[in-house]
Protein backbone atom coordinates (compact mmCIF):
# COMPACT_ATOMS: atom_id res chain seq x y z
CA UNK A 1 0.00 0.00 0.00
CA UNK A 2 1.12 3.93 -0.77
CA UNK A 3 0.33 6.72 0.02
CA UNK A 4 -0.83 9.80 -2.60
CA UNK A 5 2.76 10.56 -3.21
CA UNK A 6 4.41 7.19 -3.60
CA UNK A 7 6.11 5.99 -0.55
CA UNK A 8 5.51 3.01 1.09
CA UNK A 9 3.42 2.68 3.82
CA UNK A 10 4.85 0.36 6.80
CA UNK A 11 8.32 0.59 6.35
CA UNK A 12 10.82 2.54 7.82
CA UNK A 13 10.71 5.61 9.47
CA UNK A 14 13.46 7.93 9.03
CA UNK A 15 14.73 11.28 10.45
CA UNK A 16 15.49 13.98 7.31
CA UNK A 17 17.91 16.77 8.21
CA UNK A 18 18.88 19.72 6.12
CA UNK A 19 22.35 21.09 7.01
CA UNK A 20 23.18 24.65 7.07
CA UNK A 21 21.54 26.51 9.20
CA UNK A 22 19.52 22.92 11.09
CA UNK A 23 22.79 20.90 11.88
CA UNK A 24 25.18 23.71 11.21
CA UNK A 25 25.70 27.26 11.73
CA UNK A 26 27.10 27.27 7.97
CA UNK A 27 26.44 28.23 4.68
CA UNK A 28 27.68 26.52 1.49
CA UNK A 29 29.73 30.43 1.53
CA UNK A 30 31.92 28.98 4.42
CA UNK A 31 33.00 26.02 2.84
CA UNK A 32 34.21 27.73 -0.68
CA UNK A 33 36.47 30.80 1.55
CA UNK A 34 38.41 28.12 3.39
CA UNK A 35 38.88 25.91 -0.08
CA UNK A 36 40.36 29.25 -1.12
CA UNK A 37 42.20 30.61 1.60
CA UNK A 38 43.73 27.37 2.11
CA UNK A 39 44.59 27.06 -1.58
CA UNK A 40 46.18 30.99 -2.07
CA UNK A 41 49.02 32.77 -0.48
CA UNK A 42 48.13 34.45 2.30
CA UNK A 43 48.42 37.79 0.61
CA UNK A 44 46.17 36.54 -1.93
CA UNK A 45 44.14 35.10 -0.14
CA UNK A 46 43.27 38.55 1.39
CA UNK A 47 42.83 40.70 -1.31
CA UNK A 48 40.66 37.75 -2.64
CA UNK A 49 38.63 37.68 0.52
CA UNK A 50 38.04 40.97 -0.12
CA UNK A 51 36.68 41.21 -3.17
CA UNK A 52 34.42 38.02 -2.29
CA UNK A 53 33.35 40.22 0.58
CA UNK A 54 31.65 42.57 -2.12
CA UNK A 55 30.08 39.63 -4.16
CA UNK A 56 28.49 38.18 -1.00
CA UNK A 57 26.19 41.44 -0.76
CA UNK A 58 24.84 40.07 -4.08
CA UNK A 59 24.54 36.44 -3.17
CA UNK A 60 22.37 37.36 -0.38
CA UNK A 61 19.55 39.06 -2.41
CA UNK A 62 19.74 35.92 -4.96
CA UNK A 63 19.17 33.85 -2.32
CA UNK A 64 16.09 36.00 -0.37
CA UNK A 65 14.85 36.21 -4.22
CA UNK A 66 15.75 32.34 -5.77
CA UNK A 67 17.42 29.81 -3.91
CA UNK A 68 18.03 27.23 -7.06
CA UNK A 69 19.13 30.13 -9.01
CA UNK A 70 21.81 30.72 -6.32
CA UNK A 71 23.44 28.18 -5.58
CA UNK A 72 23.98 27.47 -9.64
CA UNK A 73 25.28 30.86 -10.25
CA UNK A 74 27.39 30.58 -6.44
CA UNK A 75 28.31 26.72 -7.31
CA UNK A 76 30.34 28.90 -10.59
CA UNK A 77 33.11 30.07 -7.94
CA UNK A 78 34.35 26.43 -8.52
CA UNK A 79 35.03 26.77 -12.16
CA UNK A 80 38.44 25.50 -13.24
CA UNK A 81 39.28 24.51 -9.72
CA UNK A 82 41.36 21.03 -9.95
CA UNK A 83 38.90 18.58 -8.15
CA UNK A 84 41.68 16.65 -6.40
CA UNK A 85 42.20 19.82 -4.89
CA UNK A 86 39.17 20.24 -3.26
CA UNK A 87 38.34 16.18 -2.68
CA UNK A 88 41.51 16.35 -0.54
CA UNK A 89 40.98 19.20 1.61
CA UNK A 90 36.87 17.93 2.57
CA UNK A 91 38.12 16.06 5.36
CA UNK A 92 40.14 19.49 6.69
CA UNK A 93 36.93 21.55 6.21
CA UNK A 94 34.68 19.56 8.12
CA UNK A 95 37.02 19.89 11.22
CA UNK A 96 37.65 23.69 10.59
CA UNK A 97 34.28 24.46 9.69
CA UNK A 98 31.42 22.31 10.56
CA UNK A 99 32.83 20.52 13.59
CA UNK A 100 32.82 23.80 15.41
CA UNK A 101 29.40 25.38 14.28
CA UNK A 102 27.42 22.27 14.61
CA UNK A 103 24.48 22.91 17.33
CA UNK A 104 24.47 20.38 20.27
CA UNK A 105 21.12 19.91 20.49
CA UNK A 106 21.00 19.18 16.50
CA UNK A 107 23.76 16.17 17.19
CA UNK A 108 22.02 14.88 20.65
CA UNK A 109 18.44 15.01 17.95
CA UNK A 110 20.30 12.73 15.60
CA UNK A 111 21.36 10.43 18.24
CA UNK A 112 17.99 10.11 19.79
CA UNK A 113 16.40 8.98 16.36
CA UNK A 114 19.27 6.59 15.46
CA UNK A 115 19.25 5.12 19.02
CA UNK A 116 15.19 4.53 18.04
CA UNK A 117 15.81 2.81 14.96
CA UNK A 118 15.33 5.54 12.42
CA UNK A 119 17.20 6.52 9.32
CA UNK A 120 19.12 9.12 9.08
CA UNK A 121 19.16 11.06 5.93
CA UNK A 122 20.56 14.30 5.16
CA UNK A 123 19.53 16.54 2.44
CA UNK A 124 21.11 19.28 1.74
CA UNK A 125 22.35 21.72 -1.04
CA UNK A 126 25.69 21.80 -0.06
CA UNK A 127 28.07 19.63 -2.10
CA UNK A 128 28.32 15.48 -1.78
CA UNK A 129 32.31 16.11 -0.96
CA UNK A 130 31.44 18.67 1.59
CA UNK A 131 28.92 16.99 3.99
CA UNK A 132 29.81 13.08 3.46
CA UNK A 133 32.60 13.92 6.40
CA UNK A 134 29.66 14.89 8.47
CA UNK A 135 27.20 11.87 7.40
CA UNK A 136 29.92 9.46 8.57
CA UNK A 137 30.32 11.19 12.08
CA UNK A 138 26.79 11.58 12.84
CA UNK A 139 26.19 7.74 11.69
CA UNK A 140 23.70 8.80 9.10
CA UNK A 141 22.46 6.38 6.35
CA UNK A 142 22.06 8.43 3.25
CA UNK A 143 23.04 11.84 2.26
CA UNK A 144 20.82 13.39 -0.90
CA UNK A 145 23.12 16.25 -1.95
CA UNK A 146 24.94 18.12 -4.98
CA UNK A 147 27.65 16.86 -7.22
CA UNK A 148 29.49 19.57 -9.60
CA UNK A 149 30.55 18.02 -12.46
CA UNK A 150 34.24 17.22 -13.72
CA UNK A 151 35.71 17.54 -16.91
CA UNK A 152 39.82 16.75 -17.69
CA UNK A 153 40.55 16.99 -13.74
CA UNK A 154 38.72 20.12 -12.98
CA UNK A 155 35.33 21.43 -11.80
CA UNK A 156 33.57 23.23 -14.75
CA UNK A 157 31.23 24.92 -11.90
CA UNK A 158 28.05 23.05 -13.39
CA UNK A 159 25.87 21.09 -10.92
CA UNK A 160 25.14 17.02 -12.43
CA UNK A 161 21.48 17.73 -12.12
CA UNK A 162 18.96 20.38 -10.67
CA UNK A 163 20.19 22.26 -7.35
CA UNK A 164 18.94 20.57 -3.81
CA UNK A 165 16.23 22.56 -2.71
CA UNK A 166 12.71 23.35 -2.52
CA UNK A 167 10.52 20.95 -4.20
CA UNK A 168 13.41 19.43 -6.03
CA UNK A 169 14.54 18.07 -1.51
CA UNK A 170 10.95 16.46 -1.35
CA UNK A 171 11.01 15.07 -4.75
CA UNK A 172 14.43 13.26 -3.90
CA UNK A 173 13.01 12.43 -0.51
CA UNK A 174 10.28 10.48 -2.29
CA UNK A 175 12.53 8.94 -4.91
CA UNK A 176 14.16 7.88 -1.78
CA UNK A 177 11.16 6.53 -0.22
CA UNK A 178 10.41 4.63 -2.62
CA UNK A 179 13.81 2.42 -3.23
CA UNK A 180 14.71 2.18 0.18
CA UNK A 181 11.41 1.37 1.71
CA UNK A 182 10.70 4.19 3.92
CA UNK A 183 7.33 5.80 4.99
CA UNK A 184 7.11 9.16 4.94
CA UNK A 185 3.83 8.88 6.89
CA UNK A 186 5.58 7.82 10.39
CA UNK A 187 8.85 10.37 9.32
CA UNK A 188 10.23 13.56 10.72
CA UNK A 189 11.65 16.42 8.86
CA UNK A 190 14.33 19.27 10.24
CA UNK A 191 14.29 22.57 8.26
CA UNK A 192 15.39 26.23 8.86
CA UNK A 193 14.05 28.32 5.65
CA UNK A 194 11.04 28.65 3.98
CA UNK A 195 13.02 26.79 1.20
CA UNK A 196 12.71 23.67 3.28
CA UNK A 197 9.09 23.65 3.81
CA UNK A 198 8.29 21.28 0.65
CA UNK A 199 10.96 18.98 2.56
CA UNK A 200 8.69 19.42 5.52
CA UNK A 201 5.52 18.43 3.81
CA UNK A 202 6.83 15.71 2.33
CA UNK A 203 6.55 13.97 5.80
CA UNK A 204 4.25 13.40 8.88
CA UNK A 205 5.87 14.81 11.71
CA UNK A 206 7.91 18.37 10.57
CA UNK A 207 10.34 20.35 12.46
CA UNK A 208 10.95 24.20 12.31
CA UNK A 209 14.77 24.45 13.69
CA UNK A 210 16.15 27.93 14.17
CA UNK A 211 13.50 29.38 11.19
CA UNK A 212 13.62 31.96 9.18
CA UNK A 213 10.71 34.55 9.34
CA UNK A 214 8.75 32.92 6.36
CA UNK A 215 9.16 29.96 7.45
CA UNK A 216 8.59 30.83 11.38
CA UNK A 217 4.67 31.90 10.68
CA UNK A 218 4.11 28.91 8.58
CA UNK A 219 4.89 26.63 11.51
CA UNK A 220 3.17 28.80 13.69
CA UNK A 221 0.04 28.76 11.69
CA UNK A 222 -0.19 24.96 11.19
CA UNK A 223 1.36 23.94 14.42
CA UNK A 224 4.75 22.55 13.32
CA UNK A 225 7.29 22.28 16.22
CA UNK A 226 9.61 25.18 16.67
CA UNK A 227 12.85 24.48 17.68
CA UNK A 228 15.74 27.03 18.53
CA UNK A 229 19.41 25.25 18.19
CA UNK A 230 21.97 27.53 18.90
CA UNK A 231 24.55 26.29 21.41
CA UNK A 232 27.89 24.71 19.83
CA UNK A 233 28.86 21.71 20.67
CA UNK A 234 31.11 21.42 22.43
CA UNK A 235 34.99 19.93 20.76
CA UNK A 236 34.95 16.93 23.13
CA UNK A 237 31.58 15.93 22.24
CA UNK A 238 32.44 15.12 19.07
CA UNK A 239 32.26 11.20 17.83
CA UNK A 240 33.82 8.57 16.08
CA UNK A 241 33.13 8.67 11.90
CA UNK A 242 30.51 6.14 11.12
CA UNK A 243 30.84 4.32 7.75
CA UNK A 244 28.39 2.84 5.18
CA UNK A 245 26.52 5.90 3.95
CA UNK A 246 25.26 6.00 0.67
CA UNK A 247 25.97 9.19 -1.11
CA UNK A 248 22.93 10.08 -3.64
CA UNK A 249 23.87 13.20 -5.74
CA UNK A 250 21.52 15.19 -7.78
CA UNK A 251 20.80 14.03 -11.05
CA UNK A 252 21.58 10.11 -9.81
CA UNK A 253 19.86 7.54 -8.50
CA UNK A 254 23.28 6.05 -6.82
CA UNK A 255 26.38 7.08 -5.76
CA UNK A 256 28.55 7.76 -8.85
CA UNK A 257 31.94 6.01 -8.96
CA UNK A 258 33.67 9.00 -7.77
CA UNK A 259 31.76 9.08 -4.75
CA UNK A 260 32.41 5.86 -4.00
CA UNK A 261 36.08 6.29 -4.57
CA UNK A 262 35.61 9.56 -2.23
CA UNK A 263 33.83 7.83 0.41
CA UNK A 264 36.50 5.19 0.59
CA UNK A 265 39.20 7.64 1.14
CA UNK A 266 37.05 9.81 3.26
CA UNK A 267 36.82 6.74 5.80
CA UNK A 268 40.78 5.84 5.95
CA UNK A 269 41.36 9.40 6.40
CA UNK A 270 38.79 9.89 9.16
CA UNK A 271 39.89 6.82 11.01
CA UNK A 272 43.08 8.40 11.46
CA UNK A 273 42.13 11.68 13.24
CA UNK A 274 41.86 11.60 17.30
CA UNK A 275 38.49 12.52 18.02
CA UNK A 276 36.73 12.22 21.86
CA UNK A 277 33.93 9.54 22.41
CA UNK A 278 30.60 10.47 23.62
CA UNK A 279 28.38 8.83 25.86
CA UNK A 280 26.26 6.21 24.28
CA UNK A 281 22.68 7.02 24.38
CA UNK A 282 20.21 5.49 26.55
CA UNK A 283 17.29 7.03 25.02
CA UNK A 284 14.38 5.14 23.67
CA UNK A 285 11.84 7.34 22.45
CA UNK A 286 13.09 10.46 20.37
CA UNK A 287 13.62 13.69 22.40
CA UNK A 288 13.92 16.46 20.37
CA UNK A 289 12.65 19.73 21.60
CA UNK A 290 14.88 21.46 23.88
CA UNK A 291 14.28 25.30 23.20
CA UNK A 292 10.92 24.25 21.50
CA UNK A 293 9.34 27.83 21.16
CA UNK A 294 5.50 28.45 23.09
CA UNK A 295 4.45 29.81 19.70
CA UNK A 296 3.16 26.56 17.87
């Protein structure tokens, strides 16, 4: 049996989470200025910081107005950029970047629906290379995100297939669904921008995490959840990488060959980093709303 939009009824329940801005204080913005910085001189690198500077003024209003049309024209940047580069320096900007702006309560939210069985999915914009780091420390199962594609050695700033986001997040999160035997119906949904709310339709128990204003009197107004994430966690909270997670980029039903290649060296090269244990969870039944906001 299905439901209206496809998904199997009676199979597993899973926990969606978009990234920046639910798990992460980041933007995809963050991750391209430390590929660059770390790739220029550091005199360089500042008077190209400061011209991106300008350009992010720009980037803002493109994403208030579009937020497809953003990240294609943003996802540019990496034009001509050798993709070896950039594949080797993912692990390096997960632990300069993400590890320190991901929210505590987002990570203990993750660990209470994995400790109740769920799936863990992320779904994000951001690029494949960027957040697999992050799928294998917070144990999830499958990451839905954007691939750029490669041509003689180099990004050519093109994305494989549409950008991750809007109704393209719940359209993948059906496709999903569907080949992996999950139902919707008994899922939950994390989201921070109105961009997100076709992710959180797309399943029966939606989250509003940190939202935007759009997005804030939409949950009010139907009664979603409101959650406010904003303390860091802390460094020795941080976990041991997690492996088998199935990389889906945009514009493939499977993880392409280079992802698998990616993920492979992703995992030696996690394995190798100290990193602090954290308390295994005791938790049953998922506990997510710490700072849940009185306005429903």
């Amino acid at each position: 049996m299905t439901d209206r939009d496809g998904a199997s009824r009676g199979g597993t329940a899973a926990a969606f989470f978009d990234v920046d801005g639910t798990l992460a204080d980041t933007t995809i913005a963050h991750y391209f200025r430390y590929f660059m910085l770390e790739r220029l001189s550091p005199i360089r690198g500042r008077i190209w910081y400061a011209g991106f500077l300008v350009q992010c003024g720009y980037y803002i209003v493109l994403d208030k107005v579009d937020r497809g049309r953003f990240n294609r024209v943003f996802y540019r940047n990496y034009a001509g950029i050798p993709a070896a580069e950039i594949k080797s320096l993912a692990i390096r900007c997960h632990d300069a970047v993400t590890t320190p702006r991901l929210f505590a309560d987002a990570v203990r939210c993750v660990d209470d629906h994995r400790s109740k069985g769920d799936a863990i999915v992320l779904v994000t914009g951001s690029l494949d290379i960027i957040v697999r780091p992050l799928a294998e420390e917070l144990g999830a199962s499958y990451v839905v995100a954007a691939s750029l594609v490669e041509r003689n050695g180099c990004f050519t700033g093109e994305l494989t297939g549409p950008p991750i986001g809007m109704e393209e997040k719940a359209r993948r999160m059906r496709e999903l669904a569907d080949r992996e035997g999950i139902d919707l119906s008994r899922s939950y949904a994390y989201g921070d921008s109105i961009a997100d709310l076709p992710m959180l339709e797309a399943v029966g128990f939606p989250h509003a995490v940190n939202p935007d204003r759009k997005l804030a009197a939409v949950a009010a107004a139907r009664g979603y959840p409101i959650q406010n994430w904003k303390n860091k966690r802390r460094s020795d909270e941080a976990t041991e990488p997690r492996s088998g997670v199935k990389v889906i980029c945009a514009g493939e039903n499977t993880a392409d060959d280079s992802a698998i290649e990616l993920s492979d060296n992703q995992t030696e090269q996690s394995s190798k980093r100290p990193m602090a244990k954290s308390p295994n969870s005791s938790r049953r039944s998922v506990d997510c709303t710490d700072g849940v906001s009185a306005d429903r």
